[in-house]
PDB file of N, CA and C in Angstrom:
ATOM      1  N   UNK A   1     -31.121  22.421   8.986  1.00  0.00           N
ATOM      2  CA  UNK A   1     -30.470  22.709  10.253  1.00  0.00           C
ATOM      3  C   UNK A   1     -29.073  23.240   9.986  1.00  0.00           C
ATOM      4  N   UNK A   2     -28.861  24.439  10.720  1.00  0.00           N
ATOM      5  CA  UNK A   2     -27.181  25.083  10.762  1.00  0.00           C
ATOM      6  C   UNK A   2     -26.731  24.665  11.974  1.00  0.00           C
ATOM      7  N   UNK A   3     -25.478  24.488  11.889  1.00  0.00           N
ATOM      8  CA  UNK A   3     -24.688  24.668  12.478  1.00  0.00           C
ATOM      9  C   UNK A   3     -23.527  26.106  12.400  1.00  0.00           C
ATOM     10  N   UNK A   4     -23.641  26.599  13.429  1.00  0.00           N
ATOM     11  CA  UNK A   4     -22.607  28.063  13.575  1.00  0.00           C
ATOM     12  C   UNK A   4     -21.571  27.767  14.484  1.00  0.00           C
ATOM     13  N   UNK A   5     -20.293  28.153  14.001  1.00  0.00           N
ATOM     14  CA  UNK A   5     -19.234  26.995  14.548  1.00  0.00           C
ATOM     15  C   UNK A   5     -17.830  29.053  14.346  1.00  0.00           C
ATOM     16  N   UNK A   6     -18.292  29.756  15.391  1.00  0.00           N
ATOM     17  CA  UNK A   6     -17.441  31.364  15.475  1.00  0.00           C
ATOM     18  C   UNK A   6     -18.134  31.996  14.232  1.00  0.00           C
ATOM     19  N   UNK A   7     -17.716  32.509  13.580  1.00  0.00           N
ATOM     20  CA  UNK A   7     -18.388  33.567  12.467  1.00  0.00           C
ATOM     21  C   UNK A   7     -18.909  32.008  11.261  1.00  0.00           C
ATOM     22  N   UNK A   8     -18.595  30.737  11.231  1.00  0.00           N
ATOM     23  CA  UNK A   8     -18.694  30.043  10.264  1.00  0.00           C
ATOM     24  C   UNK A   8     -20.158  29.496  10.337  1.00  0.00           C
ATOM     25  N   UNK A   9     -20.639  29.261   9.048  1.00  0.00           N
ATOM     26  CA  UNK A   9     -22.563  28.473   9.350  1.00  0.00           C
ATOM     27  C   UNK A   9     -22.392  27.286   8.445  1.00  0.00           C
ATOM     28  N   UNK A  10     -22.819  26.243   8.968  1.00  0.00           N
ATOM     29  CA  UNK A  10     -22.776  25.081   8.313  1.00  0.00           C
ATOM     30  C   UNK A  10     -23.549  24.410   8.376  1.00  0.00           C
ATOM     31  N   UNK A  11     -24.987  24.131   7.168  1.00  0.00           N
ATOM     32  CA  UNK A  11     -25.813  23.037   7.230  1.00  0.00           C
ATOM     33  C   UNK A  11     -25.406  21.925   7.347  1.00  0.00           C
ATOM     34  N   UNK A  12     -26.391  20.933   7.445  1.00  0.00           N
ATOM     35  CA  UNK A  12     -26.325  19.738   7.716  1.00  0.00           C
ATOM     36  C   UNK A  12     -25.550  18.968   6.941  1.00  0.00           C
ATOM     37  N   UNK A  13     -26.185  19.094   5.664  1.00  0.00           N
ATOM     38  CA  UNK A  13     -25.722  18.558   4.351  1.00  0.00           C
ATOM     39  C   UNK A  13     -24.379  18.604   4.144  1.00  0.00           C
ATOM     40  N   UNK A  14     -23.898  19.823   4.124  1.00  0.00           N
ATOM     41  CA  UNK A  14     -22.362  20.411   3.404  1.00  0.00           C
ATOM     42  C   UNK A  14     -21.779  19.574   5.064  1.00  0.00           C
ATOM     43  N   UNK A  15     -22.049  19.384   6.351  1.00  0.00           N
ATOM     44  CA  UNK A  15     -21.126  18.259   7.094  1.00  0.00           C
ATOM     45  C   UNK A  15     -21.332  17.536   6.775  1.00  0.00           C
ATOM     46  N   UNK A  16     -22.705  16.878   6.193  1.00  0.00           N
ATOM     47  CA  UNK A  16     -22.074  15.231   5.875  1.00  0.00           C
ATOM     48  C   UNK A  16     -21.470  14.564   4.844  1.00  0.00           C
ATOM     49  N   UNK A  17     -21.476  15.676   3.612  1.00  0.00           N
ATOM     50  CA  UNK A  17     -20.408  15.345   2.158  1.00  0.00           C
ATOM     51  C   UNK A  17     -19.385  15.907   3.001  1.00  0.00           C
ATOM     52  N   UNK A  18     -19.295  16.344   4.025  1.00  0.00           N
ATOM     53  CA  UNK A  18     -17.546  16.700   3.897  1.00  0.00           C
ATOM     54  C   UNK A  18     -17.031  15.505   5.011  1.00  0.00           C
ATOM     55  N   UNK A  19     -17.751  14.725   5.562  1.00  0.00           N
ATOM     56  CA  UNK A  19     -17.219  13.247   6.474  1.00  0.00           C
ATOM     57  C   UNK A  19     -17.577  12.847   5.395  1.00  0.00           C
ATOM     58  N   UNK A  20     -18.156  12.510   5.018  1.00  0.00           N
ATOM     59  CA  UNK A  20     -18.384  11.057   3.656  1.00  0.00           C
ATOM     60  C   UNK A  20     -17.188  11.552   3.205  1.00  0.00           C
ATOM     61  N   UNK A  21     -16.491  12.995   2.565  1.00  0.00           N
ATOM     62  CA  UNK A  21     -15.543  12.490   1.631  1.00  0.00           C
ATOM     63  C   UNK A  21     -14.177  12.457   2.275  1.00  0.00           C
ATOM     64  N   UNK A  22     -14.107  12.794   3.132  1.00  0.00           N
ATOM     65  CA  UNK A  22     -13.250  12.478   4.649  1.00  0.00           C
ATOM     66  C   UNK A  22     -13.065  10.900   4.778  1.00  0.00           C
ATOM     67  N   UNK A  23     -14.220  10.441   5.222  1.00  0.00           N
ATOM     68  CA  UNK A  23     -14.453   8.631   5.583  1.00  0.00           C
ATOM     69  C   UNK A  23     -13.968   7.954   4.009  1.00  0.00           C
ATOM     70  N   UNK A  24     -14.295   8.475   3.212  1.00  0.00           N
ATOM     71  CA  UNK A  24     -14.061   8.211   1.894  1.00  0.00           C
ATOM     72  C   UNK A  24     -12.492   8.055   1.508  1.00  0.00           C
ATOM     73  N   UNK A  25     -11.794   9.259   1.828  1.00  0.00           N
ATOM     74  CA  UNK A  25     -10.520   9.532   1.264  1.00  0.00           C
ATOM     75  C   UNK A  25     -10.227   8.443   2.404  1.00  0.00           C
ATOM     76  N   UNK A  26     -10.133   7.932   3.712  1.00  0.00           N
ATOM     77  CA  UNK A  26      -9.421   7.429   4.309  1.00  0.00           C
ATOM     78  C   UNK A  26      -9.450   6.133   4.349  1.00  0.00           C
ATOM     79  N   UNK A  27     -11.029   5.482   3.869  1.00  0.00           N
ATOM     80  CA  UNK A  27     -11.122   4.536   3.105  1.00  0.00           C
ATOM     81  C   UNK A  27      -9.836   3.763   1.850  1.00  0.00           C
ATOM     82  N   UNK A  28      -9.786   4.857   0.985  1.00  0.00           N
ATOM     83  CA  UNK A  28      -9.401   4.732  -0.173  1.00  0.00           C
ATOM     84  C   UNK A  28      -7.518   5.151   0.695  1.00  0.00           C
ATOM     85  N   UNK A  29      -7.042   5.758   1.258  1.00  0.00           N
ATOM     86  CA  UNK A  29      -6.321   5.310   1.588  1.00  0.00           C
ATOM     87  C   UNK A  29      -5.401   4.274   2.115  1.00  0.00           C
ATOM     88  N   UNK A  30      -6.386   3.588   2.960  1.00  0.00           N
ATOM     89  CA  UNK A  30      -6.176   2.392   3.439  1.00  0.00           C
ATOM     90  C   UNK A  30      -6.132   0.899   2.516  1.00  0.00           C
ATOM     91  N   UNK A  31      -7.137   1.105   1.688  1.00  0.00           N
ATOM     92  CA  UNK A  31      -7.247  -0.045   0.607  1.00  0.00           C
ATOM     93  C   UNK A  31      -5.808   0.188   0.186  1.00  0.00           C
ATOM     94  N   UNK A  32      -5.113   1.127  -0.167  1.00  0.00           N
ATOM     95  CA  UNK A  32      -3.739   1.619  -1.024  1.00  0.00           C
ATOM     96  C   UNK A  32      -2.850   1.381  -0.322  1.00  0.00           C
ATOM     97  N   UNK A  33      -2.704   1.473   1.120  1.00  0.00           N
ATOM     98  CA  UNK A  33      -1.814   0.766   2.086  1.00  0.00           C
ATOM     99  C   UNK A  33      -1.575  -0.707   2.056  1.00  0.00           C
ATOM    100  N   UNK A  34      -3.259  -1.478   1.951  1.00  0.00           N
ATOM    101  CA  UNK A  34      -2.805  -2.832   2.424  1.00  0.00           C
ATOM    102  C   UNK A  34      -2.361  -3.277   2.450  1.00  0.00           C
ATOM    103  N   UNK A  35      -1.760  -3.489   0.668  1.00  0.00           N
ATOM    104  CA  UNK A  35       0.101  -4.443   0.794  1.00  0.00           C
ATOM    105  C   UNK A  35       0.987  -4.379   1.680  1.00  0.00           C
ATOM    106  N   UNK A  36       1.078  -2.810   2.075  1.00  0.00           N
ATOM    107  CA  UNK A  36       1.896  -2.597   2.999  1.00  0.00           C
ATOM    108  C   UNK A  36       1.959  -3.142   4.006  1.00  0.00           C
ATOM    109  N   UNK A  37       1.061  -3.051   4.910  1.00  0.00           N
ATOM    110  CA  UNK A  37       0.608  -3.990   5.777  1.00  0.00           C
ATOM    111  C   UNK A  37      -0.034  -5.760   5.837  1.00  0.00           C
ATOM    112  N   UNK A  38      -0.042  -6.081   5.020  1.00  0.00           N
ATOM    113  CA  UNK A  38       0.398  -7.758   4.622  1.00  0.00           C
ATOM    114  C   UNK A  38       1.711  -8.051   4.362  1.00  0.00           C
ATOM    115  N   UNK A  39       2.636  -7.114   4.591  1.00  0.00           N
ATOM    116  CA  UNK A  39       4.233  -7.581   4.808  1.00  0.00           C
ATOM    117  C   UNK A  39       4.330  -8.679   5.488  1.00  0.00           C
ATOM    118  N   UNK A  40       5.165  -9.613   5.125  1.00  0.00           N
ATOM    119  CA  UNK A  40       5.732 -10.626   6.318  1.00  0.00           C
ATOM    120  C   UNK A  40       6.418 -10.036   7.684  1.00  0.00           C
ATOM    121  N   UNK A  41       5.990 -10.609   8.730  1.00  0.00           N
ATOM    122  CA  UNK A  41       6.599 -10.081  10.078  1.00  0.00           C
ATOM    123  C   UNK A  41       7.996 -10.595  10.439  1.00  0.00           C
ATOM    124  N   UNK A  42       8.898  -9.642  10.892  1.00  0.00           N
ATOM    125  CA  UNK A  42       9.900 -10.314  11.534  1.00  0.00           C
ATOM    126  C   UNK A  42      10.639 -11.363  12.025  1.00  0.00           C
ATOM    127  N   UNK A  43      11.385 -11.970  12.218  1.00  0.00           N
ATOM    128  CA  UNK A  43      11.533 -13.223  12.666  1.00  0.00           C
ATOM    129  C   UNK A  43      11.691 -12.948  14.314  1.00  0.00           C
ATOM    130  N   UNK A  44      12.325 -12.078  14.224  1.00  0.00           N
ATOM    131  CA  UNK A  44      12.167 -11.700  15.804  1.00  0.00           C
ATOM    132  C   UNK A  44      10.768 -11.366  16.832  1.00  0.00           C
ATOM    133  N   UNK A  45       9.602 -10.964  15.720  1.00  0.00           N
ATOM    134  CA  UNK A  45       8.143 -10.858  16.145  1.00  0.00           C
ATOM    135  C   UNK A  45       7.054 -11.853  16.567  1.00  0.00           C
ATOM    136  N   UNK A  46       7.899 -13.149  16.015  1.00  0.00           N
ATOM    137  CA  UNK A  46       7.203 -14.247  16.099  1.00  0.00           C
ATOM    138  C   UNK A  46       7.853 -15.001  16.833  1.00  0.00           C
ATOM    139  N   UNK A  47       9.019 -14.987  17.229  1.00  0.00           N
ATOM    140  CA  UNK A  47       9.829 -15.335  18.183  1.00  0.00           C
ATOM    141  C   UNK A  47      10.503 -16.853  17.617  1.00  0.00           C
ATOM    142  N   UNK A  48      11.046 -16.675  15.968  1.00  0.00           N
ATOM    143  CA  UNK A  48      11.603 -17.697  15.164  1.00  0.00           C
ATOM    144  C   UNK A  48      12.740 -18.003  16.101  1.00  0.00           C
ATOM    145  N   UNK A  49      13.003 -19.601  16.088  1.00  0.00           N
ATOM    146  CA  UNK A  49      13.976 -20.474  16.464  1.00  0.00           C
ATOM    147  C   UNK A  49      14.486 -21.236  15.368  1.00  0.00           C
ATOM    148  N   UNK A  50      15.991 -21.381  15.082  1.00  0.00           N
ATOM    149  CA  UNK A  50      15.914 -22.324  14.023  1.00  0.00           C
ATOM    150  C   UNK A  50      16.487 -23.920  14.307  1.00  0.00           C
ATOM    151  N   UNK A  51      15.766 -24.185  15.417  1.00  0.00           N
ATOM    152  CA  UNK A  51      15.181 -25.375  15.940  1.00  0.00           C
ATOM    153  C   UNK A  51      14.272 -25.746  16.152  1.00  0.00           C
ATOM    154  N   UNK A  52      13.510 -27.097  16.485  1.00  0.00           N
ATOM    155  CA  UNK A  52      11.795 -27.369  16.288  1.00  0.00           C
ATOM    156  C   UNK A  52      11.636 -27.061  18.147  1.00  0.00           C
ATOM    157  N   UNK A  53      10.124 -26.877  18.588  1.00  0.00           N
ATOM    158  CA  UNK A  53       9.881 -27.160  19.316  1.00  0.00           C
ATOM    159  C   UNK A  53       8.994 -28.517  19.564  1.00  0.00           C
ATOM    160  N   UNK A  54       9.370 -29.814  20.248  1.00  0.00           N
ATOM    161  CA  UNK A  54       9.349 -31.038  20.128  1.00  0.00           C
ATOM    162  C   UNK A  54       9.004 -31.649  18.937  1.00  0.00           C
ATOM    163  N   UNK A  55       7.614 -31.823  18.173  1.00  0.00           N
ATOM    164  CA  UNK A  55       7.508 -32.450  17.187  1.00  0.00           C
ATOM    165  C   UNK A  55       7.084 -31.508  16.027  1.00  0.00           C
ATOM    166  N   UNK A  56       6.866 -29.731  16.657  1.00  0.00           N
ATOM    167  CA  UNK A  56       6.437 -28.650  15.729  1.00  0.00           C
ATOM    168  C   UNK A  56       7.756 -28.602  15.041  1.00  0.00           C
ATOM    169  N   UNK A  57       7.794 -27.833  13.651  1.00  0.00           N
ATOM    170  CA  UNK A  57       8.876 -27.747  13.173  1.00  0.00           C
ATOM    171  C   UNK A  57       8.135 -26.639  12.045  1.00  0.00           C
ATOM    172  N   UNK A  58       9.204 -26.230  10.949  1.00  0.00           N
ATOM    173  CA  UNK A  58       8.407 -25.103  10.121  1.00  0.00           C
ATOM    174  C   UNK A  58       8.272 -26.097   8.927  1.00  0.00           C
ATOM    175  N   UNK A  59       9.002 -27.826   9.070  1.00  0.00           N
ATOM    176  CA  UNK A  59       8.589 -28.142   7.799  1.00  0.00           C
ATOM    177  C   UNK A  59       7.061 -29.004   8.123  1.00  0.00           C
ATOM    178  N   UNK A  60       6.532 -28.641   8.897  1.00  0.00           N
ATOM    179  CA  UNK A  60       4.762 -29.902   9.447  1.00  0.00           C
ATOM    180  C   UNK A  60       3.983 -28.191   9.363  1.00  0.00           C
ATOM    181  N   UNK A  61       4.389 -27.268   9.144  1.00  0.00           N
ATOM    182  CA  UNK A  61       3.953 -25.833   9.130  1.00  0.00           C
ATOM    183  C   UNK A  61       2.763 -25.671   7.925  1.00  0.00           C
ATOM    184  N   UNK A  62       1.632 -25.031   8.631  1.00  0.00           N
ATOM    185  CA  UNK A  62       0.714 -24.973   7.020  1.00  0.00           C
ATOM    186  C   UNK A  62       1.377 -23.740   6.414  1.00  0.00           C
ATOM    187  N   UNK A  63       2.261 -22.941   7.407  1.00  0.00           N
ATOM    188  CA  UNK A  63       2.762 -21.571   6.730  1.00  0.00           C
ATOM    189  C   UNK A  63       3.931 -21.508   5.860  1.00  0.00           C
ATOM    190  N   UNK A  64       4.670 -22.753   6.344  1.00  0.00           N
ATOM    191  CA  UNK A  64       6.056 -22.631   5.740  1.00  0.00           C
ATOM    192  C   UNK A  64       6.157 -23.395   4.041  1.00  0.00           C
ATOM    193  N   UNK A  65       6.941 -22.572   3.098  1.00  0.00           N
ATOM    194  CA  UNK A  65       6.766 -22.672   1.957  1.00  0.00           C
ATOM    195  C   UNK A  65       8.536 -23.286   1.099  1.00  0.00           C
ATOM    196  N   UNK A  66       8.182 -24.574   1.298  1.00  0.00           N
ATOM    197  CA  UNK A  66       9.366 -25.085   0.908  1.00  0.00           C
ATOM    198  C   UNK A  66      10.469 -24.082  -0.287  1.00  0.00           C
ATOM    199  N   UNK A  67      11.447 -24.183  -0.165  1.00  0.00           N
ATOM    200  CA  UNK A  67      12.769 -24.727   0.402  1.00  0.00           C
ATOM    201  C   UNK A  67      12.820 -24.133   1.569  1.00  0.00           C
ATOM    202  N   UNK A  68      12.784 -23.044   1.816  1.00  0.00           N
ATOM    203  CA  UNK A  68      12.906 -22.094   2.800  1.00  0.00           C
ATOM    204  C   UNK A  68      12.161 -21.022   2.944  1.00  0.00           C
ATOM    205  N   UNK A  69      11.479 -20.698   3.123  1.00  0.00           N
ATOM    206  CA  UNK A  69      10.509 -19.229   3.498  1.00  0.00           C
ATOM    207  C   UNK A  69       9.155 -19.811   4.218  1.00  0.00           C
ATOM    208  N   UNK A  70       8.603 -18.537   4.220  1.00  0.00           N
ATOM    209  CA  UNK A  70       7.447 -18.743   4.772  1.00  0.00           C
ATOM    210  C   UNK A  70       6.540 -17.842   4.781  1.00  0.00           C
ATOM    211  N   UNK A  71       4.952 -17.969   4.857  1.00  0.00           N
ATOM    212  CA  UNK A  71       3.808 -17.203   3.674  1.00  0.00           C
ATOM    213  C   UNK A  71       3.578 -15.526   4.811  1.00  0.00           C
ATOM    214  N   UNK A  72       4.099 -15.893   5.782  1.00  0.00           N
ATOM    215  CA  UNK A  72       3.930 -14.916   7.330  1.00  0.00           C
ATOM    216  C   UNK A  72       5.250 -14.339   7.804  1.00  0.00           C
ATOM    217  N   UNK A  73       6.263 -15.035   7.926  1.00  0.00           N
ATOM    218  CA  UNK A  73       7.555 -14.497   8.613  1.00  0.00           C
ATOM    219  C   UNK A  73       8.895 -14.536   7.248  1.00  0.00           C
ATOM    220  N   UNK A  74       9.430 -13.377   7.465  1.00  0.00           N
ATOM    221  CA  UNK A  74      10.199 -12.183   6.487  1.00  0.00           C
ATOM    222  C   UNK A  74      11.392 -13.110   6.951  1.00  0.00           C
ATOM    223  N   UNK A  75      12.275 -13.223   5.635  1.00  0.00           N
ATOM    224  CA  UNK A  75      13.665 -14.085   5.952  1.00  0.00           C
ATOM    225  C   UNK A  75      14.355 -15.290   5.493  1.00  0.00           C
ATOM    226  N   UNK A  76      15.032 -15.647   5.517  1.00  0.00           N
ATOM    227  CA  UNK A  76      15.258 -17.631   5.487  1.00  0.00           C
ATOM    228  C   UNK A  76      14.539 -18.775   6.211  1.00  0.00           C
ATOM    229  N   UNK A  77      14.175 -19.411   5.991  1.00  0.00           N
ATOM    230  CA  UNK A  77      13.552 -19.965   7.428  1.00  0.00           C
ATOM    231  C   UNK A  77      13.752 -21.405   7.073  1.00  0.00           C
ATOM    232  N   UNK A  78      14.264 -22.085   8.000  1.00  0.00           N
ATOM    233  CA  UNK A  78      14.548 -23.748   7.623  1.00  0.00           C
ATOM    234  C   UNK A  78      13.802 -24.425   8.505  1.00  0.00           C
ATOM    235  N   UNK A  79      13.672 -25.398   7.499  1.00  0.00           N
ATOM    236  CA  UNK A  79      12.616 -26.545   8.053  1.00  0.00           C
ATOM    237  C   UNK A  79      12.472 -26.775   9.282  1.00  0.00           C
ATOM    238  N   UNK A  80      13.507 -27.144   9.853  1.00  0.00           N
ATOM    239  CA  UNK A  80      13.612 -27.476  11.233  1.00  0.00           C
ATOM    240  C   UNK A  80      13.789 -26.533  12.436  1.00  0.00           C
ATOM    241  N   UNK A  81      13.258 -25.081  11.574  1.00  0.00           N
ATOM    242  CA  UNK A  81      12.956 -24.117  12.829  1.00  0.00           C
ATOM    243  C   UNK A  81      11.231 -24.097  13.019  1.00  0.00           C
ATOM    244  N   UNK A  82      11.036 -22.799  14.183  1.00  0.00           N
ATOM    245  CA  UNK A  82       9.744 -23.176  14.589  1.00  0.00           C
ATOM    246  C   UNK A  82       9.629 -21.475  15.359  1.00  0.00           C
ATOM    247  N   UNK A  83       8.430 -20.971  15.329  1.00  0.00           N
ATOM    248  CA  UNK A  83       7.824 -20.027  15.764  1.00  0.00           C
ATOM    249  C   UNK A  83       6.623 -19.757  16.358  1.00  0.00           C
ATOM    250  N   UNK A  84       6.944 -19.003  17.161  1.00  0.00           N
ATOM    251  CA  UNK A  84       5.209 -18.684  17.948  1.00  0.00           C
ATOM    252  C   UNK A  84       3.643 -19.427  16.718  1.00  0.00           C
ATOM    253  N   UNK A  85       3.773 -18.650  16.207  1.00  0.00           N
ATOM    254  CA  UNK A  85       2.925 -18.350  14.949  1.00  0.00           C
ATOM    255  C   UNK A  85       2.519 -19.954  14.061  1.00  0.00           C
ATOM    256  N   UNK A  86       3.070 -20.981  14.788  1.00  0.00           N
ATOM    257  CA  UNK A  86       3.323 -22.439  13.739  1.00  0.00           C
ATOM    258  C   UNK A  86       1.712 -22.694  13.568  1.00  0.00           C
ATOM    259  N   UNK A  87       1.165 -23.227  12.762  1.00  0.00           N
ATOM    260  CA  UNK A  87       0.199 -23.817  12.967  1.00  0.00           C
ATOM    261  C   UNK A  87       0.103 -25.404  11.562  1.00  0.00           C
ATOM    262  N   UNK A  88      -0.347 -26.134  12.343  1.00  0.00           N
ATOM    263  CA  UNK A  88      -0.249 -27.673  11.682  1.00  0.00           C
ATOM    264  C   UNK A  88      -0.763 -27.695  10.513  1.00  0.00           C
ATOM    265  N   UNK A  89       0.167 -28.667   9.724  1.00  0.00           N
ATOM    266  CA  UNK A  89      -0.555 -28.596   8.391  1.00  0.00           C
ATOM    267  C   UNK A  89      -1.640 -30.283   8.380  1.00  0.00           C
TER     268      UNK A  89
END
């Protein structure tokens, strides 16, 4: 089967190696990004406080990674703050 696309003819075949290597390259792009995008988020994105909300805190946090940081949000982060994002350890 052709496809005629103005003066151009294009079987079937030669479109689907050229999306496979299309879907392919963008594939393989993306794998090469990921780090990028597993960045830690903002503190402002998660809506960090560096106070607890009642008994949440970032040090009862399964995320927060003693002394100070944390495995999700980019920054300093002390124990006794707290963010959208908390979840119990």
């Amino acid at each position: 089967m052709e496809l005629k696309i103005g003066n151009v003819r294009i079987n079937r075949r030669a479109a689907l190696r050229t999306l496979v290597g299309v879907v392919g390259t963008g594939c393989a792009l993306d794998l090469a990004t990921s780090p990028a995008r597993a960045a830690k988020m903002s503190q402002a994105a998660v809506s960090y406080q560096g106070s607890p909300k009642g008994a949440q805190d970032c040090s009862n946090c399964k995320l927060f990674e003693a002394p100070g940081s944390c495995k999700s949000v980019d920054g300093a982060i002390s124990p006794q703050g707290w963010c959208k994002i908390y979840v119990k350890a």
